[in-house]
Protein backbone atom coordinates (compact mmCIF):
# COMPACT_ATOMS: atom_id res chain seq x y z
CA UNK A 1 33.94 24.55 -2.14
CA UNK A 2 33.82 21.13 -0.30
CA UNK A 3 31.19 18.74 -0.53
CA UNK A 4 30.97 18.85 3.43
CA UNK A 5 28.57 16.27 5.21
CA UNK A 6 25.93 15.65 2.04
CA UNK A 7 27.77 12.73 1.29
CA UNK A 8 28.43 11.16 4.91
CA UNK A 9 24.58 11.52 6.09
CA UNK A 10 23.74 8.65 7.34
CA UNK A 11 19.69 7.88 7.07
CA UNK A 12 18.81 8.58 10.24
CA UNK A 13 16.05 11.29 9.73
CA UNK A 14 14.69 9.95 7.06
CA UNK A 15 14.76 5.62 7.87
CA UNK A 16 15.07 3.33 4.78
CA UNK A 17 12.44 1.37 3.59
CA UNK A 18 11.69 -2.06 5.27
CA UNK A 19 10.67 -5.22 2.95
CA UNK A 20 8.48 -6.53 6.30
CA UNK A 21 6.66 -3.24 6.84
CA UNK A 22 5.70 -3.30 3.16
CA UNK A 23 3.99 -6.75 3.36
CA UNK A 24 2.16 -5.51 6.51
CA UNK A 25 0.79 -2.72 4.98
CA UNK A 26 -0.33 -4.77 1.58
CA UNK A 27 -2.25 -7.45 4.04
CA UNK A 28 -3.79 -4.29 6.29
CA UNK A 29 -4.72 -2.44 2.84
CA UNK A 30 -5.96 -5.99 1.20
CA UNK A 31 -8.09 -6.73 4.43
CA UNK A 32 -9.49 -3.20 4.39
CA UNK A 33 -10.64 -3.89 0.81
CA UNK A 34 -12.18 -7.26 2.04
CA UNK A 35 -14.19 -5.10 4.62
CA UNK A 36 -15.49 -3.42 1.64
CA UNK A 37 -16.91 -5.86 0.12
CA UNK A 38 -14.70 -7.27 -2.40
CA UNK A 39 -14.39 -10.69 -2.69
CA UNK A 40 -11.38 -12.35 -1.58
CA UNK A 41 -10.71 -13.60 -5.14
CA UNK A 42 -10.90 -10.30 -6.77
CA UNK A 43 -8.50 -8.85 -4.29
CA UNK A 44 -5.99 -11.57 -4.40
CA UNK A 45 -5.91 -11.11 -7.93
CA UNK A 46 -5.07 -7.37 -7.63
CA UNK A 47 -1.70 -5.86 -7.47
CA UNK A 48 -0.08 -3.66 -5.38
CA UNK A 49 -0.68 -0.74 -7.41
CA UNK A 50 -4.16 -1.56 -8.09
CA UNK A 51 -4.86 -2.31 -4.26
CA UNK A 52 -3.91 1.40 -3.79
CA UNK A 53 -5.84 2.69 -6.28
CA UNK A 54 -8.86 1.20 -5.60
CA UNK A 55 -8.31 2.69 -1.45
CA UNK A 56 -8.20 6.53 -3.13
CA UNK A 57 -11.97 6.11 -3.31
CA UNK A 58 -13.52 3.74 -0.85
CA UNK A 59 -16.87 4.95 -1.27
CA UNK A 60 -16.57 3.41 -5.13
CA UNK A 61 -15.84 0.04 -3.76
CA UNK A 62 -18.67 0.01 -1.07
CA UNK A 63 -21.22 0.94 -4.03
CA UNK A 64 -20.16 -1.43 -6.80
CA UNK A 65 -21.69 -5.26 -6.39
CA UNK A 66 -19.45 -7.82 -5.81
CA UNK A 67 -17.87 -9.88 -8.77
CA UNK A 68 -18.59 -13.63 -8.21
């Protein structure tokens, strides 16, 4: 029984992850919340985690007041 090509796949089907596309899908998800209606402090304050989050339900956002 030989391991074969699992360990010699190259990933090609499947690309690795890019450190540039990340940061352009944090701005496009931070400007989205912007469009919202969040104030641009509140969102800068967020993380990346939170930014997400807070997308899952945009109706939420659009209802809530904005923090001043």
């Amino acid at each position: 029984m030989g391991t074969g090509r699992t360990f010699h796949k190259r990933p090609k089907t499947r690309p690795k992850k890019n450190p540039s596309d990340r940061r352009r899908k944090q701005k496009s998800q931070k400007k989205r919340l912007l469009a919202l209606g969040m104030s641009e402090e509140a969102v800068r304050r967020l993380t990346s985690r939170q930014v997400l989050d807070l997308l899952k339900r945009p109706s939420e956002i659009a209802g809530r007041p904005a923090k001043t």
